[in-house]
C-alpha atoms as a PDB file:
ATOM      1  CA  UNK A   1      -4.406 150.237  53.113  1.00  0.00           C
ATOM      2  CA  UNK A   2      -4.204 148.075  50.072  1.00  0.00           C
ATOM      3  CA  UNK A   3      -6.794 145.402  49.530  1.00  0.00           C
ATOM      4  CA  UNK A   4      -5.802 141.513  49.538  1.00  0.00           C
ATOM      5  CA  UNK A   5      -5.976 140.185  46.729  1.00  0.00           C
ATOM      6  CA  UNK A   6      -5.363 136.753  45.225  1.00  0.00           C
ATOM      7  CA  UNK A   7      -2.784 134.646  44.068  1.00  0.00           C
ATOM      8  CA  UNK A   8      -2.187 135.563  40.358  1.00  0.00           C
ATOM      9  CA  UNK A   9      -4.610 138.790  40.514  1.00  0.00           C
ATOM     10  CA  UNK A  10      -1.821 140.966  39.299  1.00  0.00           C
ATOM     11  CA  UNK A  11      -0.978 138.822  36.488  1.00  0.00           C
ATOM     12  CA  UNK A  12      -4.437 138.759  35.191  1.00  0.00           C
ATOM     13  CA  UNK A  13      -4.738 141.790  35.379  1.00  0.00           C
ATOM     14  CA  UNK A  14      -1.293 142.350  33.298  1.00  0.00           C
ATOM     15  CA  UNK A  15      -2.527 140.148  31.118  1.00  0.00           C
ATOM     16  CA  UNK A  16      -5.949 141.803  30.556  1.00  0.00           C
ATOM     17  CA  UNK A  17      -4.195 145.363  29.238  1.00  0.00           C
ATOM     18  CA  UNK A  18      -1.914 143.405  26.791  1.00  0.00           C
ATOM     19  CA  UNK A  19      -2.971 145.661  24.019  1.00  0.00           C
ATOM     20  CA  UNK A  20      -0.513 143.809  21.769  1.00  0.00           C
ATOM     21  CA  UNK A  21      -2.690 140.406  21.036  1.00  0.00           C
ATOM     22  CA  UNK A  22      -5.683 142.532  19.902  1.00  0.00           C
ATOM     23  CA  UNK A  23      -4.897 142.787  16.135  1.00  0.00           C
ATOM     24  CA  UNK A  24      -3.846 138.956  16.265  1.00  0.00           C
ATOM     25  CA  UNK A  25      -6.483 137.555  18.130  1.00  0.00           C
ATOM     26  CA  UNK A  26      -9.530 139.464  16.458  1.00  0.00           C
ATOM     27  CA  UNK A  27      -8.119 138.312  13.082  1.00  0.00           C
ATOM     28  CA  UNK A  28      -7.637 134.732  14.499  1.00  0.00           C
ATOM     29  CA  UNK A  29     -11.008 134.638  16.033  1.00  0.00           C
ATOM     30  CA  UNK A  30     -12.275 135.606  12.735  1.00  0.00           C
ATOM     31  CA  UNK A  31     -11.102 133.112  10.818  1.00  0.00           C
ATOM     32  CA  UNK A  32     -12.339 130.575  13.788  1.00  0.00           C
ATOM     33  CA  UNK A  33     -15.720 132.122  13.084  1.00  0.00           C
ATOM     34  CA  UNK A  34     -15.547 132.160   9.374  1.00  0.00           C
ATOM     35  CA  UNK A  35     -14.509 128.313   9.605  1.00  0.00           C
ATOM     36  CA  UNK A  36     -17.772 127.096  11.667  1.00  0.00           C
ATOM     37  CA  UNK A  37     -19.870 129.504   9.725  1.00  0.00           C
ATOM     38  CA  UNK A  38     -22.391 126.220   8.411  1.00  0.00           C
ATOM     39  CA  UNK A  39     -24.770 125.597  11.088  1.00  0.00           C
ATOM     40  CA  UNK A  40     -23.955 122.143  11.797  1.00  0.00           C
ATOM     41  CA  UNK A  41     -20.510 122.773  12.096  1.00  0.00           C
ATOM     42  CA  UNK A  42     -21.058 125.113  14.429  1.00  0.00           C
ATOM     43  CA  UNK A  43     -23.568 123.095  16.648  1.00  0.00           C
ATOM     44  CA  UNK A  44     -21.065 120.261  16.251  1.00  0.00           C
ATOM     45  CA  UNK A  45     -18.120 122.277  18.114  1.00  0.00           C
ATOM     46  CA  UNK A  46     -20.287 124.226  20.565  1.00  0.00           C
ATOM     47  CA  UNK A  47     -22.176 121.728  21.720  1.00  0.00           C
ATOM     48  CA  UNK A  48     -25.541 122.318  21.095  1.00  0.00           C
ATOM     49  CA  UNK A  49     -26.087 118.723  19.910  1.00  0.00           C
ATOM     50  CA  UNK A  50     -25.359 117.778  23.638  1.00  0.00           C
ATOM     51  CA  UNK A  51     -27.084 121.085  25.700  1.00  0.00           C
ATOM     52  CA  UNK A  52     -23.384 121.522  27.426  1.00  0.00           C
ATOM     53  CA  UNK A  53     -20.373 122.872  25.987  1.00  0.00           C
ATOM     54  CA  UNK A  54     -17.968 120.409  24.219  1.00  0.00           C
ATOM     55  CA  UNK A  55     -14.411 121.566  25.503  1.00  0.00           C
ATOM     56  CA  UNK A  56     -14.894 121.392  29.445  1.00  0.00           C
ATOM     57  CA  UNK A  57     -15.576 117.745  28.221  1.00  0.00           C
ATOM     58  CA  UNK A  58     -12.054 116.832  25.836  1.00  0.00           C
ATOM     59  CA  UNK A  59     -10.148 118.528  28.170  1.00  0.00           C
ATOM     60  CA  UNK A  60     -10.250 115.276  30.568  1.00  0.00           C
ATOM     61  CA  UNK A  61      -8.450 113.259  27.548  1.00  0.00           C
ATOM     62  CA  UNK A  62      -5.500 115.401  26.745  1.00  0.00           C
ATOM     63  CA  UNK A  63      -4.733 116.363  30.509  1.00  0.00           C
ATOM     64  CA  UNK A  64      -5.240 113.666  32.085  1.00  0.00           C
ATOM     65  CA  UNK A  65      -2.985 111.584  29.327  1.00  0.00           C
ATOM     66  CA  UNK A  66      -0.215 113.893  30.100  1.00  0.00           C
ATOM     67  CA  UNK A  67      -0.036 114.334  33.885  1.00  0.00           C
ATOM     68  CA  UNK A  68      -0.437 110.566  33.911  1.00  0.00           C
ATOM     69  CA  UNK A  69       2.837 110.407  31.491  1.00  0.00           C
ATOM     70  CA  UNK A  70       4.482 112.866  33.501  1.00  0.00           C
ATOM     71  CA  UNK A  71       3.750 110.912  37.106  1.00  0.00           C
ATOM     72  CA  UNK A  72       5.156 107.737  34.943  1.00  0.00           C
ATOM     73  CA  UNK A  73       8.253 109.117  33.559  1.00  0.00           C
ATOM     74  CA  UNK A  74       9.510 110.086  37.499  1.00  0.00           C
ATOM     75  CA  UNK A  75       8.237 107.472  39.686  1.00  0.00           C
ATOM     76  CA  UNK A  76       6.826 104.308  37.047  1.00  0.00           C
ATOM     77  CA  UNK A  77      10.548 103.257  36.082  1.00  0.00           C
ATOM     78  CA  UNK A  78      11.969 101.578  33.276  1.00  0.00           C
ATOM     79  CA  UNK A  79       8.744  99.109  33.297  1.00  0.00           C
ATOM     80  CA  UNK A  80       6.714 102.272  32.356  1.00  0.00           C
ATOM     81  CA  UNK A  81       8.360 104.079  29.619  1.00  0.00           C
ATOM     82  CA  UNK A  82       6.032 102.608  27.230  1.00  0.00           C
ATOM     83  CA  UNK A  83       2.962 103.197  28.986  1.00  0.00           C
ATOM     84  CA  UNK A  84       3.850 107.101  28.802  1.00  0.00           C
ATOM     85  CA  UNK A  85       4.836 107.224  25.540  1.00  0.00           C
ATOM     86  CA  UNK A  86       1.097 106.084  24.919  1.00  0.00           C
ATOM     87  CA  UNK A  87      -0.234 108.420  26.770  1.00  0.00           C
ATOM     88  CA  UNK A  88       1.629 111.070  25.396  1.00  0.00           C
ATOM     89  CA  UNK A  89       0.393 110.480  22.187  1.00  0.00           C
ATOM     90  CA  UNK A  90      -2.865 109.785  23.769  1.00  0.00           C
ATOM     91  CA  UNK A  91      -2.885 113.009  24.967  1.00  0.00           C
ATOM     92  CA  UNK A  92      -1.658 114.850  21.514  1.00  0.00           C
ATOM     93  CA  UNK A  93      -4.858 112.951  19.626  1.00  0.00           C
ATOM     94  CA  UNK A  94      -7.122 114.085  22.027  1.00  0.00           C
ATOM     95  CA  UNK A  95      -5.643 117.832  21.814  1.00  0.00           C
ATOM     96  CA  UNK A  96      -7.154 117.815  18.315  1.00  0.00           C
ATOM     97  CA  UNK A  97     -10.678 118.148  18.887  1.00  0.00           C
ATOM     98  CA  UNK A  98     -10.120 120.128  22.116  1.00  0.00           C
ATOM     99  CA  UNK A  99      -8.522 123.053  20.707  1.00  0.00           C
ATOM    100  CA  UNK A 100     -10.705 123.213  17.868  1.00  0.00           C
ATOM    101  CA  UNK A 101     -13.901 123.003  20.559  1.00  0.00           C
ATOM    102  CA  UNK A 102     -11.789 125.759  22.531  1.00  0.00           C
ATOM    103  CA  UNK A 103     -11.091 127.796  19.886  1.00  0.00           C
ATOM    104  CA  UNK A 104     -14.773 128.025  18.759  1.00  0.00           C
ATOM    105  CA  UNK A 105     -16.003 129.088  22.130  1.00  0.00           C
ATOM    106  CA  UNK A 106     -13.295 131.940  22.239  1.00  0.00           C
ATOM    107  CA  UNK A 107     -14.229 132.941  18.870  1.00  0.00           C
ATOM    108  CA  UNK A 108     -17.592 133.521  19.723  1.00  0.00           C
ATOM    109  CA  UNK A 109     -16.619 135.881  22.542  1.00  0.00           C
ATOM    110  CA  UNK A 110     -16.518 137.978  20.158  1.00  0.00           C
ATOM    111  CA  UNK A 111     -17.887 141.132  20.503  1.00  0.00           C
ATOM    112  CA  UNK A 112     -16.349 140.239  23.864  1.00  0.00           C
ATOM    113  CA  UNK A 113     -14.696 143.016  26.549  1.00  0.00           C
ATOM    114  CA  UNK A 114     -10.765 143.524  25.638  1.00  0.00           C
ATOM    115  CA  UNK A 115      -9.941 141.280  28.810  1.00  0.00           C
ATOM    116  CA  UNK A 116     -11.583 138.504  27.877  1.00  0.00           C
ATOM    117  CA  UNK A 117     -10.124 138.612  24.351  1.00  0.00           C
ATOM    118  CA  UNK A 118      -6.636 139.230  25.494  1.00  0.00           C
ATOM    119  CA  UNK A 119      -7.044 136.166  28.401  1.00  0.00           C
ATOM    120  CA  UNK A 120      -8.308 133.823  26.004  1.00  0.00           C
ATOM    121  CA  UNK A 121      -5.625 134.550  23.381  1.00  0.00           C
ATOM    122  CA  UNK A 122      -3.141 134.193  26.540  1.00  0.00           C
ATOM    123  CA  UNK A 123      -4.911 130.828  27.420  1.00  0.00           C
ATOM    124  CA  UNK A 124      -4.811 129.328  24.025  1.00  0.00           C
ATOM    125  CA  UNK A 125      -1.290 130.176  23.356  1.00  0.00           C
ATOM    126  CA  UNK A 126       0.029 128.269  26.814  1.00  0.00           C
ATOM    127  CA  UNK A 127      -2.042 125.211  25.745  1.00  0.00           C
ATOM    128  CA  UNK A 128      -0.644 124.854  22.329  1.00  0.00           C
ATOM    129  CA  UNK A 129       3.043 125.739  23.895  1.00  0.00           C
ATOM    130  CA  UNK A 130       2.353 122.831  26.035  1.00  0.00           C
ATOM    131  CA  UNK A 131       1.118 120.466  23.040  1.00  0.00           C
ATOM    132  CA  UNK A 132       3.945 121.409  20.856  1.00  0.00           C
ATOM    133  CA  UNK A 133       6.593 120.442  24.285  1.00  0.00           C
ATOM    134  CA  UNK A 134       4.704 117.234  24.704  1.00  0.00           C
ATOM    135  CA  UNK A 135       5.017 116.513  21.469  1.00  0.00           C
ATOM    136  CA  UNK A 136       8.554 117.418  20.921  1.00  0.00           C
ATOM    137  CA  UNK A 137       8.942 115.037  24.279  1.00  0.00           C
ATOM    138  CA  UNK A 138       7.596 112.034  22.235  1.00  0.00           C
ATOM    139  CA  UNK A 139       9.906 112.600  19.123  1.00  0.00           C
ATOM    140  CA  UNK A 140      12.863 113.128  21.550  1.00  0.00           C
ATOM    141  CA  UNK A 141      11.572 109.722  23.054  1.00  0.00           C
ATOM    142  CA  UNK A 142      11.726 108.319  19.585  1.00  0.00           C
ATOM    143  CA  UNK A 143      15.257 109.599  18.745  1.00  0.00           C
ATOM    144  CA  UNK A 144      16.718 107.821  22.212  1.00  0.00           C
ATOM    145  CA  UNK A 145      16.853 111.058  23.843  1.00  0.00           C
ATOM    146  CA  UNK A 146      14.740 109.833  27.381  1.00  0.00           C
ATOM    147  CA  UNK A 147      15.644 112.278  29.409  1.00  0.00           C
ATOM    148  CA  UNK A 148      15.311 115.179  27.443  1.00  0.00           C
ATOM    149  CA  UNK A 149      11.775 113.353  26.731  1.00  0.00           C
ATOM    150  CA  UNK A 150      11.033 114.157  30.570  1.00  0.00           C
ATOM    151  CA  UNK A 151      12.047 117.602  30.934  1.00  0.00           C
ATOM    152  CA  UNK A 152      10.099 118.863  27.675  1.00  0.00           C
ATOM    153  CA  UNK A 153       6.951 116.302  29.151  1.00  0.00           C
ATOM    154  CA  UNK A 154       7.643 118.564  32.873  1.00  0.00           C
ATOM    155  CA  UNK A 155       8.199 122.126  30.649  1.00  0.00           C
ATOM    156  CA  UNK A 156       4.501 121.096  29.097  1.00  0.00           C
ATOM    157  CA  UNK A 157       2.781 120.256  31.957  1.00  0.00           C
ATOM    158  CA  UNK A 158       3.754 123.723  33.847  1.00  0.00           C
ATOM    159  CA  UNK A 159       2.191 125.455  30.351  1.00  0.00           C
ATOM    160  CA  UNK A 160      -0.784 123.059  30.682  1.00  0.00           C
ATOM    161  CA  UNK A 161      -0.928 124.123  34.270  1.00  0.00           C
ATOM    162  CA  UNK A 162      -0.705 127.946  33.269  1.00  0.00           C
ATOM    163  CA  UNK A 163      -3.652 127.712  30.745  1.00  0.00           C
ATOM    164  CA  UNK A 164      -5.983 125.614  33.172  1.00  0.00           C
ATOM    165  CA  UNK A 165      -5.530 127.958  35.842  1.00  0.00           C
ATOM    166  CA  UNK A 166      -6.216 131.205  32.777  1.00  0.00           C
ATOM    167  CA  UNK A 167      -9.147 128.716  31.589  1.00  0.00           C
ATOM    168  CA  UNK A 168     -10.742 128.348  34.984  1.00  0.00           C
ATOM    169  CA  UNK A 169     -10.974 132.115  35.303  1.00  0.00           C
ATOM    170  CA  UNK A 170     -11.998 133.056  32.031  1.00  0.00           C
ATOM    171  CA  UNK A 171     -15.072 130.649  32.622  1.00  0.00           C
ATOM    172  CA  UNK A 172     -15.503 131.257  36.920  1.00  0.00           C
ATOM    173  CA  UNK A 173     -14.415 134.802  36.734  1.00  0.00           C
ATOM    174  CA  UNK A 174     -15.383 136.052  33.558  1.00  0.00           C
ATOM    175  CA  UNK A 175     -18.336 133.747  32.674  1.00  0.00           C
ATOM    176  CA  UNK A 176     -17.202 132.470  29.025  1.00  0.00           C
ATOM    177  CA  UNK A 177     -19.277 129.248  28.356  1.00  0.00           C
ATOM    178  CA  UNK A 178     -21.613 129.876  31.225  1.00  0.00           C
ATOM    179  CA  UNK A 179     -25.724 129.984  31.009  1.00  0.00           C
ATOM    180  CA  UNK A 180     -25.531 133.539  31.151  1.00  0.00           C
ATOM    181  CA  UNK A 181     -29.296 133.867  32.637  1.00  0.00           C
ATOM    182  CA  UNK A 182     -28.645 131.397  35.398  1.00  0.00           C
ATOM    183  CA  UNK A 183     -29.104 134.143  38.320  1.00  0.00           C
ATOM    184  CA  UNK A 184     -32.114 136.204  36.734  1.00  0.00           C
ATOM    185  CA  UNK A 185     -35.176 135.889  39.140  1.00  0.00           C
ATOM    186  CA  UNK A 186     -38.842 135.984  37.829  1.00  0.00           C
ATOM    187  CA  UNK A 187     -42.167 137.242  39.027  1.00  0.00           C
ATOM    188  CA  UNK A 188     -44.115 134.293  40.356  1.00  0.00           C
ATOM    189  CA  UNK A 189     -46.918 135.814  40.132  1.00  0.00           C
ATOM    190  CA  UNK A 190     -48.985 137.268  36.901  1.00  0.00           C
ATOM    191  CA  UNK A 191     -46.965 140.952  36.526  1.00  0.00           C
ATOM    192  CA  UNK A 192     -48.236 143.612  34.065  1.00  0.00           C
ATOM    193  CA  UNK A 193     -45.290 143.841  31.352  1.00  0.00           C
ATOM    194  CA  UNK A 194     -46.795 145.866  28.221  1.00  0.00           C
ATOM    195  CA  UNK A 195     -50.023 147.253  26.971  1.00  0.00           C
ATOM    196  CA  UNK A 196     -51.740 144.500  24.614  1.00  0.00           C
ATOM    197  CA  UNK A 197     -52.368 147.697  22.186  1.00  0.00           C
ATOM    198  CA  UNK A 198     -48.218 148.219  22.330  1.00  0.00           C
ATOM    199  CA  UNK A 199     -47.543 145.389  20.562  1.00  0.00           C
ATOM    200  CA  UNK A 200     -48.225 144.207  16.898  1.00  0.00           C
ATOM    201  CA  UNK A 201     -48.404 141.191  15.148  1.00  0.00           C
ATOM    202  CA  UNK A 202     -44.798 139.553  14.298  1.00  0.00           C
ATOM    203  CA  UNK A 203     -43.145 142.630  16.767  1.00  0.00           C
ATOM    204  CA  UNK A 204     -41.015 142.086  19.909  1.00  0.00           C
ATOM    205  CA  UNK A 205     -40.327 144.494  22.780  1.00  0.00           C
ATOM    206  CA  UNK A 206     -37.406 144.471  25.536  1.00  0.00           C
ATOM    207  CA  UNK A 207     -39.344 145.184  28.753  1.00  0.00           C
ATOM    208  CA  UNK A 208     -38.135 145.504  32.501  1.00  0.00           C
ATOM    209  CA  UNK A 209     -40.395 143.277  34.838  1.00  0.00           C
ATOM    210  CA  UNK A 210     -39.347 143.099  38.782  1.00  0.00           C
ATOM    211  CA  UNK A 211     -35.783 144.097  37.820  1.00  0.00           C
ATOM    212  CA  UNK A 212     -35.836 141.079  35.016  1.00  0.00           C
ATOM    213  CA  UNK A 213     -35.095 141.917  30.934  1.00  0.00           C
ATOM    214  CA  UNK A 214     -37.896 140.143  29.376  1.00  0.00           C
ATOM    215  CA  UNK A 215     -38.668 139.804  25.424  1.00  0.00           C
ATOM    216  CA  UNK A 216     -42.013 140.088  24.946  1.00  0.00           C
ATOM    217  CA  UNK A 217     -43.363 138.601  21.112  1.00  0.00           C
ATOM    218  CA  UNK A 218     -46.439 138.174  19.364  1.00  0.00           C
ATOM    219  CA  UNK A 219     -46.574 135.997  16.615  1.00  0.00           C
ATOM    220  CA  UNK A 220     -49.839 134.002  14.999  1.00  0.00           C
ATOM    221  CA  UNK A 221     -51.802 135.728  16.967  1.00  0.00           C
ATOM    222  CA  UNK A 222     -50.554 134.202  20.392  1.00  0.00           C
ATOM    223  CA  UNK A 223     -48.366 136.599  22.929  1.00  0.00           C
ATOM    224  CA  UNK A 224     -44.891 135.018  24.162  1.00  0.00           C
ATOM    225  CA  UNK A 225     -42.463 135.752  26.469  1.00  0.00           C
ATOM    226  CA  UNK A 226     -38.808 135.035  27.159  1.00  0.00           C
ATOM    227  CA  UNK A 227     -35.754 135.633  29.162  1.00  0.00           C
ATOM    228  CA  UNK A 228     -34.228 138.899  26.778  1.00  0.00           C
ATOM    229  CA  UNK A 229     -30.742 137.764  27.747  1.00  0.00           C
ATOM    230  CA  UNK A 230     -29.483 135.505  25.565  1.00  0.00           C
ATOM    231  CA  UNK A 231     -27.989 132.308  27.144  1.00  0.00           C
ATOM    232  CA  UNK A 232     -25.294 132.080  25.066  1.00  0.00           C
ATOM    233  CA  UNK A 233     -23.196 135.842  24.870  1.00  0.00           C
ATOM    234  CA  UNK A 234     -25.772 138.017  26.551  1.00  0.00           C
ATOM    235  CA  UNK A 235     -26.886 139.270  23.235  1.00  0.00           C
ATOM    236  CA  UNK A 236     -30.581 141.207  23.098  1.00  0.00           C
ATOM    237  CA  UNK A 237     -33.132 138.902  21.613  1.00  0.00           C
ATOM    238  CA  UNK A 238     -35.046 141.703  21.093  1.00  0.00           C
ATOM    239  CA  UNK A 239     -32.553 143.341  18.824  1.00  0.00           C
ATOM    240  CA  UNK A 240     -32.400 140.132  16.588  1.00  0.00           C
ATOM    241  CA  UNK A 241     -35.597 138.950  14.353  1.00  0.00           C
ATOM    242  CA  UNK A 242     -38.605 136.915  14.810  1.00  0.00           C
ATOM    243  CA  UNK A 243     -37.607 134.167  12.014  1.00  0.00           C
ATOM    244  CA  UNK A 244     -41.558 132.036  12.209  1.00  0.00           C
ATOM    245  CA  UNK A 245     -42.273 130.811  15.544  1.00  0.00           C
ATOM    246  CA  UNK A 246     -38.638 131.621  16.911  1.00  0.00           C
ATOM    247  CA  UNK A 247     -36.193 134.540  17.736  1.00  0.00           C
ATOM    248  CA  UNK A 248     -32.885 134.437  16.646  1.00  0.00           C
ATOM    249  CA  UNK A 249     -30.589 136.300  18.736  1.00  0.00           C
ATOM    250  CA  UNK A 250     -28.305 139.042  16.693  1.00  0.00           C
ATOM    251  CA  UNK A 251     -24.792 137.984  17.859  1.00  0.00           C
ATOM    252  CA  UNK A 252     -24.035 134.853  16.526  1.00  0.00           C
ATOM    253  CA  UNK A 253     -27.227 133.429  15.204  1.00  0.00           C
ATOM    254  CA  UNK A 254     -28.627 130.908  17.831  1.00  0.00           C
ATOM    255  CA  UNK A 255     -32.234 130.608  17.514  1.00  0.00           C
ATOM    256  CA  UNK A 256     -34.627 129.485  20.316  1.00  0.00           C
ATOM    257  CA  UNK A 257     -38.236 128.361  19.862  1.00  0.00           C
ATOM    258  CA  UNK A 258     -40.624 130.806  21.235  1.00  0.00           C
ATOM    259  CA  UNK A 259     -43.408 128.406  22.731  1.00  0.00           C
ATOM    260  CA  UNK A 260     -40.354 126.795  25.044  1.00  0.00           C
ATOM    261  CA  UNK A 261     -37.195 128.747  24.619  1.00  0.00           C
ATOM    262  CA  UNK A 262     -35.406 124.934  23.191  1.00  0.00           C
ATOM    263  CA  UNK A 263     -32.922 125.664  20.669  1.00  0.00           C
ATOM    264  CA  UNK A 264     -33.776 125.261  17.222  1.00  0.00           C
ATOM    265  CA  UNK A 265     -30.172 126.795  15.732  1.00  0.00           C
ATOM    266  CA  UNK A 266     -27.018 126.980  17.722  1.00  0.00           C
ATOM    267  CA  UNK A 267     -24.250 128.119  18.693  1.00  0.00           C
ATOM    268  CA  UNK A 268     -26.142 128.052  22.319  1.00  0.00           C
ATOM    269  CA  UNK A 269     -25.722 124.400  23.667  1.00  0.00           C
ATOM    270  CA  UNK A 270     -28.632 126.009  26.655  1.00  0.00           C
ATOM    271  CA  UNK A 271     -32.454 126.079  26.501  1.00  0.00           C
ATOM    272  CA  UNK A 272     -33.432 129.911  26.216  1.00  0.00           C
ATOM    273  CA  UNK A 273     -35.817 130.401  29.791  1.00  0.00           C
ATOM    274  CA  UNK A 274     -39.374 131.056  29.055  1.00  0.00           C
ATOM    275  CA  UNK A 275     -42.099 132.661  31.073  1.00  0.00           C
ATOM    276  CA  UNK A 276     -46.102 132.088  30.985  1.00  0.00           C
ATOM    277  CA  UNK A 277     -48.071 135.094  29.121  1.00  0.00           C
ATOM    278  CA  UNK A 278     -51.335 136.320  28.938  1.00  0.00           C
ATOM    279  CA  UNK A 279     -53.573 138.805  27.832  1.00  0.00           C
ATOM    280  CA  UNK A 280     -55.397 140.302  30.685  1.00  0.00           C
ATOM    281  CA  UNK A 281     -57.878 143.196  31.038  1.00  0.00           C
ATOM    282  CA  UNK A 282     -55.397 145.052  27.681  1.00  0.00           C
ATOM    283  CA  UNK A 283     -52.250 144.542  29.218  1.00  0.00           C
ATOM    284  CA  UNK A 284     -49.711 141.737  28.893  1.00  0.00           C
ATOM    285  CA  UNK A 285     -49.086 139.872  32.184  1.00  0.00           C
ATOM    286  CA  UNK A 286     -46.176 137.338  32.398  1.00  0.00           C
ATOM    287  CA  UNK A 287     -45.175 135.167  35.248  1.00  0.00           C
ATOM    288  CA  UNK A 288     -42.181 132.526  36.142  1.00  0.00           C
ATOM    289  CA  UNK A 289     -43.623 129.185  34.803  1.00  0.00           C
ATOM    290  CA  UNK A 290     -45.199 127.312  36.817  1.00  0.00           C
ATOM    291  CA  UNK A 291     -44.098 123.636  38.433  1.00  0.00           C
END
């Protein structure tokens, strides 16, 4: 007997094996990456600046511009064809910024797992169908062509509806944008991690401490510990480099503070968790800070 599964599972799944948009979408991602290469572009458009991811925030603008247009254009009358023009274009000025916010987090997926790449190409490409049909719905406005207006406006909104509903999963399903140490447990009580003799001055080691990947660092002479899991892509801090009194993570660059895990360099928008460490009897005990 088959499992249940839900709505859309299937087409997800399609989607996910579309071998097709690799080539495309690493080159585009690429370029994405190559664009917000200086660091404050990058913090700008990832939301570091904030400590929450920009796009979940500008897509309000855009969507809820152009169901609101929509909702006028069949039930507001002739009294409201104005008022969802506006929004239309409302809606195309706030698309700006939100595909470039979306585009940077996608970007960054990268090295990501061929579904996610392939969904997220899949997602973009239904939200800029449905900007370019709202937009061609305002010009067709403009040219005295209403009701084709309306039907482009309706064709946009089902695309909109089709990358929301590819957006939500890539981010619930898939965990794109997500604090990706959210679920890691600590010991709450002082837990041998490393022999003291094990590690040098300006080294790191990945250890395993109750079922937890922590990074253990010593640097100026003082012993520090943090979650190993980057919060950004679930890159190994311990594979990146002690750069001073911080670790910068090997994937894309962000850079965390090792006395309290805030972040120093983005693209991470989330504080890197920290743990208390010691020095104890030659070994290196660390614990769950604390409150």
């Amino acid at each position: 007997m088959s499992p249940r599964t839900p709505i859309g599972h299937d087409l997800l799944e399609r989607i996910g094996r579309l071998e097709a948009v690799d080539a495309p979408a690493q080159a585009i991602a690429k370029f994405v990456r190559d664009l917000k290469r200086p660091p404050k572009v990058n913090e700008a458009l990832s939301g570091t600046w904030l400590g929450h991811p920009v796009h979940p925030l500008l897509i309000v603008l855009p969507m809820g511009s152009w169901i609101s247009a929509v909702v006028l254009d069949w039930i507001g009358g002739e009294d409201a064809e104005t008022a969802a023009d506006v929004l239309l274009g409302t809606g195309l000025a706030g698309a700006i910024p939100t595909v470039a916010t979306g585009y940077a987090d996608w970007a960054d997926t990268e090295p990501a797992s061929d579904e996610v790449r392939r969904l997220g190409a899949v997602h973009a490409a239904c939200n800029g169908t449905a900007a370019v049909l709202f937009g061609a719905s305002l010009a067709a406005r403009a040219g005295g062509a209403r009701g084709r207006g309306k039907l482009l406006a309706l064709a946009g909104l089902g695309a909109l509806g089709a990358g929301g509903y590819l957006g939500g999963h890539l981010t619930y399903a898939k965990g794109v944008g997500v604090d990706t140490t959210a679920f890691e447990d600590f010991p709450e009580d002082w837990t041998q991690a490393l022999a003291d003799a094990a590690l040098g001055e300006g080294e790191m080691r990945a250890v395993e401490v109750g079922g937890a990947e922590i990074v253990i660092a010593r640097s100026g002479g003082r012993v520090y510990a943090l979650a190993d899991t980057c919060v950004h892509r679930k890159g190994s801090l311990a594979d990146g480099e002690l750069v001073g009194e911080c670790v910068k993570c090997p994937l894309h660059g962000s850079t965390f503070a090792l006395v309290d895990g805030s972040v120093e360099q983005g693209p991470a928008a989330y504080p890197q968790p920290v743990l208390e460490a010691r020095v104890n009897d030659g070994s290196i005990e660390v614990r769950a800070p604390q409150i």
